[in-house]
N, C-alpha and C. Protein backbone atom coordinates (compact mmCIF):
# COMPACT_ATOMS: atom_id res chain seq x y z
N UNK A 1 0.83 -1.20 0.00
CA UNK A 1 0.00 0.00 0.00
C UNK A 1 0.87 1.25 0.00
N UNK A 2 0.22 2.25 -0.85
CA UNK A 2 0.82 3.75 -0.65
C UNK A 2 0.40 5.10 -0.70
N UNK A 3 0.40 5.63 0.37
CA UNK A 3 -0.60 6.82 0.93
C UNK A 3 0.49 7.86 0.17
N UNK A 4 -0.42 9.03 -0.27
CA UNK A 4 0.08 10.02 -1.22
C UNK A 4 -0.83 11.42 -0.14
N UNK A 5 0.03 12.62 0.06
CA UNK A 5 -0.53 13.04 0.65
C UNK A 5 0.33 14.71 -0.19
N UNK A 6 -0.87 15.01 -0.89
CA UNK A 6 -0.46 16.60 -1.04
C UNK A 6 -0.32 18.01 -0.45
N UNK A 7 -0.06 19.23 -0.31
CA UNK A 7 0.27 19.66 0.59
C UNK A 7 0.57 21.17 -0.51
N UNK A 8 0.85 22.58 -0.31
CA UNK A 8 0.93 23.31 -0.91
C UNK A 8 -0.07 24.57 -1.55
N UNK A 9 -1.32 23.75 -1.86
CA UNK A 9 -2.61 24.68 -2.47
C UNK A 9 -2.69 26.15 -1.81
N UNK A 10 -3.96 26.35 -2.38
CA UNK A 10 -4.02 28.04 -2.12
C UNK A 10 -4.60 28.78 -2.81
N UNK A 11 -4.93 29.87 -2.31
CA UNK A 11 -5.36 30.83 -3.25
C UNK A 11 -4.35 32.13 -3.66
N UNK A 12 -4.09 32.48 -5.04
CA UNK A 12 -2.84 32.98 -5.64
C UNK A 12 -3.65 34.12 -6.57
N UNK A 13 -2.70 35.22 -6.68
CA UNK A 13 -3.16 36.21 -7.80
C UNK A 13 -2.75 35.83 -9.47
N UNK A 14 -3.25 36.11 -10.06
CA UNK A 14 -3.21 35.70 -11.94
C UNK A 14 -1.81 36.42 -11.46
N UNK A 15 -0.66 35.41 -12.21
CA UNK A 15 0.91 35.79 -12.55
C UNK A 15 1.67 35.38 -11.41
N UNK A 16 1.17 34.53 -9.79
CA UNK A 16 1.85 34.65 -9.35
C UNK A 16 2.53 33.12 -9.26
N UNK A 17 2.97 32.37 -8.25
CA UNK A 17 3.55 31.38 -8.12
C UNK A 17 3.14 30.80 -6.94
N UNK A 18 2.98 29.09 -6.88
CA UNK A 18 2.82 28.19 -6.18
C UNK A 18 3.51 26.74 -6.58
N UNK A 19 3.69 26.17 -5.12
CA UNK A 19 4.70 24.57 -5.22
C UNK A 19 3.60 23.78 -4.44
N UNK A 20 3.49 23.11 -5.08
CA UNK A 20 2.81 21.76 -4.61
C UNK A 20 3.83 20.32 -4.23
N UNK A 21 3.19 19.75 -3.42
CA UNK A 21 4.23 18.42 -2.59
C UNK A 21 3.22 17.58 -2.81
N UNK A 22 3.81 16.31 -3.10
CA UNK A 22 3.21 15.32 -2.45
C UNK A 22 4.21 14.39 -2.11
N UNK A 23 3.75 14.20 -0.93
CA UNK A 23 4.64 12.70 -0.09
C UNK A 23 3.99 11.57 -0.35
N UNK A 24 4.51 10.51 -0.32
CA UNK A 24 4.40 9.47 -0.34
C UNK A 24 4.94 8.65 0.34
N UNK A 25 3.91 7.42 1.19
CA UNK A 25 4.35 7.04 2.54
C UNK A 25 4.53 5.24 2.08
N UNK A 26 4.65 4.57 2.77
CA UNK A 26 4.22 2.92 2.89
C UNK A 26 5.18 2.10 2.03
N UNK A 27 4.57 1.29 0.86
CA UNK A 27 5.40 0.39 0.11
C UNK A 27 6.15 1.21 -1.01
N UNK A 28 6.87 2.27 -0.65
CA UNK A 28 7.25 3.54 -1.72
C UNK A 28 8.37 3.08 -2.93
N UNK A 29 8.88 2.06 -2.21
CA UNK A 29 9.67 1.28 -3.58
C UNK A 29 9.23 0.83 -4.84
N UNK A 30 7.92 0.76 -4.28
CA UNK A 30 7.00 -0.13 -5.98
C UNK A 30 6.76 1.15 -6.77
N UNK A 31 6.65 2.38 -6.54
CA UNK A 31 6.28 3.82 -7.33
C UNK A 31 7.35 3.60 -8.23
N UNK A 32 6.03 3.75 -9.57
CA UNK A 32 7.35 4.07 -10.68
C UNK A 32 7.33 5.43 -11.38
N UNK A 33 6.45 5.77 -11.72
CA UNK A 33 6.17 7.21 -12.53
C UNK A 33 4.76 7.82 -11.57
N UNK A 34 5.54 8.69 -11.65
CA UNK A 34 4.16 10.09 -10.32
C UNK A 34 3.88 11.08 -11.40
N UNK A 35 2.55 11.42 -10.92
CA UNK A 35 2.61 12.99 -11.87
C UNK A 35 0.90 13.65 -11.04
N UNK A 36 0.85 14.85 -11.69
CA UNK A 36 -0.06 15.21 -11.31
C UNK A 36 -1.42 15.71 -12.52
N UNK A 37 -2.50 15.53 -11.62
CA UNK A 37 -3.43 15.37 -12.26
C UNK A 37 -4.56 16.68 -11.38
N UNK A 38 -5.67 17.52 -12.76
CA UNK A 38 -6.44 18.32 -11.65
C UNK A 38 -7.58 18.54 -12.60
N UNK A 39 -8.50 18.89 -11.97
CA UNK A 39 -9.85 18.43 -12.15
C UNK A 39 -10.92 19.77 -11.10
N UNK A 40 -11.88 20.26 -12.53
CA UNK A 40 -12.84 21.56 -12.33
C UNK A 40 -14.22 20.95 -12.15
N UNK A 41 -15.08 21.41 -11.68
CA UNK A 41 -16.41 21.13 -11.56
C UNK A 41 -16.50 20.31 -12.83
N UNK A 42 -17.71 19.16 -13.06
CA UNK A 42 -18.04 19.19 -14.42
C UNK A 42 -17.50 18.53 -15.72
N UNK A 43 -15.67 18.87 -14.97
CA UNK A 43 -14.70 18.28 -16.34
C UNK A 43 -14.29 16.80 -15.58
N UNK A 44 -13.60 16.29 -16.75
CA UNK A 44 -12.49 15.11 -16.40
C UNK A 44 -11.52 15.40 -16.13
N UNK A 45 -11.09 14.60 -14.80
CA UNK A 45 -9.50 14.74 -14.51
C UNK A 45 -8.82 14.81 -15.63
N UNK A 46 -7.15 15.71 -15.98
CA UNK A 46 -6.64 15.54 -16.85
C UNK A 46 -5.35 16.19 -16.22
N UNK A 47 -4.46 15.32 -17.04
CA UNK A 47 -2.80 15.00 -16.99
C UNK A 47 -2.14 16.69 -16.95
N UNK A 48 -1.55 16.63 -15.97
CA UNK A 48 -0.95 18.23 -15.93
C UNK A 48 0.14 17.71 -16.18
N UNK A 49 1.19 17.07 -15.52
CA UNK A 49 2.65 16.51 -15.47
C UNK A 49 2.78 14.95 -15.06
N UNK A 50 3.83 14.23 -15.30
CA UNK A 50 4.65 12.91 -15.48
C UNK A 50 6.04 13.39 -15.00
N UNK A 51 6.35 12.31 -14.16
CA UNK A 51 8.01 12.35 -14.25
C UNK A 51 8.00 10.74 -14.01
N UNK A 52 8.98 10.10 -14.52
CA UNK A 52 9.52 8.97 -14.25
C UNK A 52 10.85 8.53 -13.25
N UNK A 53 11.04 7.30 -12.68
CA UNK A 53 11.48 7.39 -11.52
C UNK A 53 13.15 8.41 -11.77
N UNK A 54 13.39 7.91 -12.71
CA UNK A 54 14.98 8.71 -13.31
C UNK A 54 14.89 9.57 -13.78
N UNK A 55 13.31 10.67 -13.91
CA UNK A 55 13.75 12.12 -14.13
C UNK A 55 12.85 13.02 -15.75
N UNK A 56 12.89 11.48 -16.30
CA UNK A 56 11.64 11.54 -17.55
C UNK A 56 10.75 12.85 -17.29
N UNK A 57 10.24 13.77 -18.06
CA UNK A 57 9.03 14.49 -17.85
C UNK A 57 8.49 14.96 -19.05
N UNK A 58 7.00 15.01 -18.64
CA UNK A 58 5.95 15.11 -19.86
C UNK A 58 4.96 15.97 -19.05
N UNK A 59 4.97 17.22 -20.27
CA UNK A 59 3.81 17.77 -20.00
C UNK A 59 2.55 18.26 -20.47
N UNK A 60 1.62 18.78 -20.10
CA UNK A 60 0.47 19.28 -20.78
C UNK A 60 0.73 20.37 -21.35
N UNK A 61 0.46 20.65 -22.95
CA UNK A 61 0.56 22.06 -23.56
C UNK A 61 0.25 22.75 -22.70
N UNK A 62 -0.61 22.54 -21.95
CA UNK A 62 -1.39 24.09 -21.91
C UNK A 62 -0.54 24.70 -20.05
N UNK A 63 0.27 23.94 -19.95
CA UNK A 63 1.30 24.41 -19.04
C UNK A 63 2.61 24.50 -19.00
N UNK A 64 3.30 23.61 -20.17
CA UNK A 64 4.30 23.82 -20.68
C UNK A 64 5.09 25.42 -20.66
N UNK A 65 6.55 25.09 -19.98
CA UNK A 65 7.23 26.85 -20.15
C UNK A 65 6.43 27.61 -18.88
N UNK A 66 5.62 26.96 -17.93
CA UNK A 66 5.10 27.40 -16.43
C UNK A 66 5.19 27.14 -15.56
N UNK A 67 5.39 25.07 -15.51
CA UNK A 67 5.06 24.70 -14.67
C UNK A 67 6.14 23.63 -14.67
N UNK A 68 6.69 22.86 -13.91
CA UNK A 68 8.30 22.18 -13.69
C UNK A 68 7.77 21.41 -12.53
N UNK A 69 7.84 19.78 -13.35
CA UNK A 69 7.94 19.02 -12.17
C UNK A 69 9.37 18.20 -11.47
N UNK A 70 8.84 17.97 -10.13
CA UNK A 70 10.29 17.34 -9.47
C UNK A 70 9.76 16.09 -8.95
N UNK A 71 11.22 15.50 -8.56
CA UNK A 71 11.00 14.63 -7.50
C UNK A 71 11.79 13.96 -6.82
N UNK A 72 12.00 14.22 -5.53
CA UNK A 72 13.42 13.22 -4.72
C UNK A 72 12.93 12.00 -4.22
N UNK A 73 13.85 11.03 -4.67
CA UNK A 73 13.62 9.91 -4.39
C UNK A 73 13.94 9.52 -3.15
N UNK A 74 14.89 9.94 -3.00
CA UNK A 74 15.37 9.98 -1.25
C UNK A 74 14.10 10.42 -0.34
N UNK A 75 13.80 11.44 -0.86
CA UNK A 75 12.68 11.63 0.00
C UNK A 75 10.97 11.44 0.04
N UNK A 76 11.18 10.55 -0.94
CA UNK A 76 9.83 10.15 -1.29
C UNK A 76 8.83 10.80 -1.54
N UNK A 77 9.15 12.06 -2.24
CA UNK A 77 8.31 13.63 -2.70
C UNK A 77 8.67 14.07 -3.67
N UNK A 78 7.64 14.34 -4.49
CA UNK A 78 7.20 15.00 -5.80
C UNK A 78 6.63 16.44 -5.12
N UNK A 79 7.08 17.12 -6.22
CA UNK A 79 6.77 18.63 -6.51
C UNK A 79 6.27 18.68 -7.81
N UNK A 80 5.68 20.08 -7.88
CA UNK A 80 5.13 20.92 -8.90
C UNK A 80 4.97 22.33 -8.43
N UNK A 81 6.18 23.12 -9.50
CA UNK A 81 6.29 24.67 -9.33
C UNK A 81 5.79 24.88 -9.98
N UNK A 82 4.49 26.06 -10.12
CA UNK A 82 3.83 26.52 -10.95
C UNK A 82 3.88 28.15 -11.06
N UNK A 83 4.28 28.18 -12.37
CA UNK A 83 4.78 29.83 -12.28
C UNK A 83 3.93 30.35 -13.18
N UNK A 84 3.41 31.97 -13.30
CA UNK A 84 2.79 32.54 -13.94
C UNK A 84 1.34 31.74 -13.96
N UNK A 85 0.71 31.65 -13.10
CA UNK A 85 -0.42 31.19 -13.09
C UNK A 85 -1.07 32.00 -13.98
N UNK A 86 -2.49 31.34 -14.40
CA UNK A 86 -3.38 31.82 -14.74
C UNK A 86 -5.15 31.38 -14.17
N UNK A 87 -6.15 32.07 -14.44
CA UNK A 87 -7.36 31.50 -13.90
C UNK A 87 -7.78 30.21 -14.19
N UNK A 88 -7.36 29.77 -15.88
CA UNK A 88 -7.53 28.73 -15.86
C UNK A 88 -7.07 27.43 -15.67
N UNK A 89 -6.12 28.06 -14.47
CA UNK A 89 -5.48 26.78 -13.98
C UNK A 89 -6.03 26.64 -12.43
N UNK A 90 -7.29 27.44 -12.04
CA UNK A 90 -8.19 27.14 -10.69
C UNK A 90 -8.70 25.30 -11.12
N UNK A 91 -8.26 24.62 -10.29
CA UNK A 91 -9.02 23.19 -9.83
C UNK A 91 -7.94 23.00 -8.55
N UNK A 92 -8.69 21.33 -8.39
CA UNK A 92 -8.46 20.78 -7.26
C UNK A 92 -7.50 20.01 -8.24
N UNK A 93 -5.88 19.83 -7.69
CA UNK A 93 -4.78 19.12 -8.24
C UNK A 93 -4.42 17.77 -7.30
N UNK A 94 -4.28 16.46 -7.82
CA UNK A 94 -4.45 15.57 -7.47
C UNK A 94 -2.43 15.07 -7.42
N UNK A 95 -2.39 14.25 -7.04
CA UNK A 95 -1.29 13.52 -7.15
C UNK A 95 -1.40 11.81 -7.39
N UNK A 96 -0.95 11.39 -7.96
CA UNK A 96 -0.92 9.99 -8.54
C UNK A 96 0.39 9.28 -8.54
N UNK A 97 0.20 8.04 -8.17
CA UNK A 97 1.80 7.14 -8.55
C UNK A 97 1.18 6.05 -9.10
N UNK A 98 2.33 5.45 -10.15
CA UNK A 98 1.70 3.91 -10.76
C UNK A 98 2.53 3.66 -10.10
N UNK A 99 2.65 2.11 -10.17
CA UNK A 99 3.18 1.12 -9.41
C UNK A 99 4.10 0.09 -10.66
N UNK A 100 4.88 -0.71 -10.47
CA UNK A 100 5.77 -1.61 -11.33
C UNK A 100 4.66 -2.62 -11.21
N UNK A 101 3.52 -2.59 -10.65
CA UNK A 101 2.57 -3.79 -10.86
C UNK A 101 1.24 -2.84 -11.97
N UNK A 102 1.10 -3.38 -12.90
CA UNK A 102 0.30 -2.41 -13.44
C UNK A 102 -0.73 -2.30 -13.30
N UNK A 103 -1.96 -3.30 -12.13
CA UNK A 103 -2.77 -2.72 -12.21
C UNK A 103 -3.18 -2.35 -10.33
N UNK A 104 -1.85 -1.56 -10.43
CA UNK A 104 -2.02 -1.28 -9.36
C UNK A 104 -1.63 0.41 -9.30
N UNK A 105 -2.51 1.21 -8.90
CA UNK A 105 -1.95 2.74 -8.83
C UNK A 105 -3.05 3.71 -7.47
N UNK A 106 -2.49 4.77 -7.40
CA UNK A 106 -2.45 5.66 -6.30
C UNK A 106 -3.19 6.87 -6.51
N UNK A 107 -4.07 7.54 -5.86
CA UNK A 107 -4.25 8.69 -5.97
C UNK A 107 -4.36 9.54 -4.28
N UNK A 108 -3.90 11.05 -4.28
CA UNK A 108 -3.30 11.67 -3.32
C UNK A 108 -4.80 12.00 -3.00
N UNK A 109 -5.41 13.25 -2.24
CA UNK A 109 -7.06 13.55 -1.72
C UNK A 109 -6.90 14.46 -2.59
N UNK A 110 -6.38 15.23 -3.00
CA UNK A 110 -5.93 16.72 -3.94
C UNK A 110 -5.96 17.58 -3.01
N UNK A 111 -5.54 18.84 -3.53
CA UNK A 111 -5.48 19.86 -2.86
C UNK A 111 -5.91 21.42 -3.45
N UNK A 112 -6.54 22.43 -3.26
CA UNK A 112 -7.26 23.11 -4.27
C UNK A 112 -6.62 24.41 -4.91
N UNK A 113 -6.43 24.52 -5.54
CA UNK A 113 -5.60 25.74 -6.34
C UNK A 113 -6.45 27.03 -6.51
N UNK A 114 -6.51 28.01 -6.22
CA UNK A 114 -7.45 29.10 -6.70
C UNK A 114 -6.68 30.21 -6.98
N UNK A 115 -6.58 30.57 -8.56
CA UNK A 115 -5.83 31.70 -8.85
C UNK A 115 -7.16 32.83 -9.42
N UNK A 116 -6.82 33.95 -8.83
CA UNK A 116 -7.96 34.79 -8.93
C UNK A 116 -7.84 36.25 -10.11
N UNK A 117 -8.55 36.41 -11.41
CA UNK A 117 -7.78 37.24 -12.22
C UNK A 117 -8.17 38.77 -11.51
């Protein structure tokens, strides 16, 4: 088992900056690729960032050149710096890990982002 626990949210002005955490507790060796995921009234969750355990990263156009994900393995925490916000990046941002078992994966409670124009 592996508890994902995010940490960071807030409410932010259009242009400014926020870091999001998530830890990850329990069987943390089986995590293979983390990323984050966030989700508005109404819509489907959808893929903000990927990193893979060695550093891999993939992102969503529509944050690309804003937003930079991390992650120490040592410390069993993923980040996401998010710079130059904008309004339409207000949701609740989730955190996720797959696992080397594939049908096995993780999701964090989220945490809520509110950038205000």
């Amino acid at each position: 088992q592996v508890q994902l626990v995010e940490s960071g949210g807030g409410l932010v002005q259009a242009g400014g900056s926020l870091r999001l955490s998530c830890a990850a507790s329990g069987s943390t060796s089986i995590i293979a690729t983390m990323g984050w995921y966030r989700q508005v009234p109404g819509k489907q969750r959808e893929l903000v960032a990927v990193i893979s355990r060695s550093g891999n990263t993939n992102y969503a156009d529509s944050v690309k050149g804003r937003f930079t994900i991390s992650r120490d393995n040592a410390k069993n925490t993923m980040y996401l710096q998010m710079n130059n916000l904008k309004s339409e990046d207000t949701a609740v941002y989730y955190c996720h890990a797959d696992t080397y078992f594939s049908s096995t994966n993780y999701w964090g409670q989220g945490t809520q982002v509110t950038v205000s124009s």
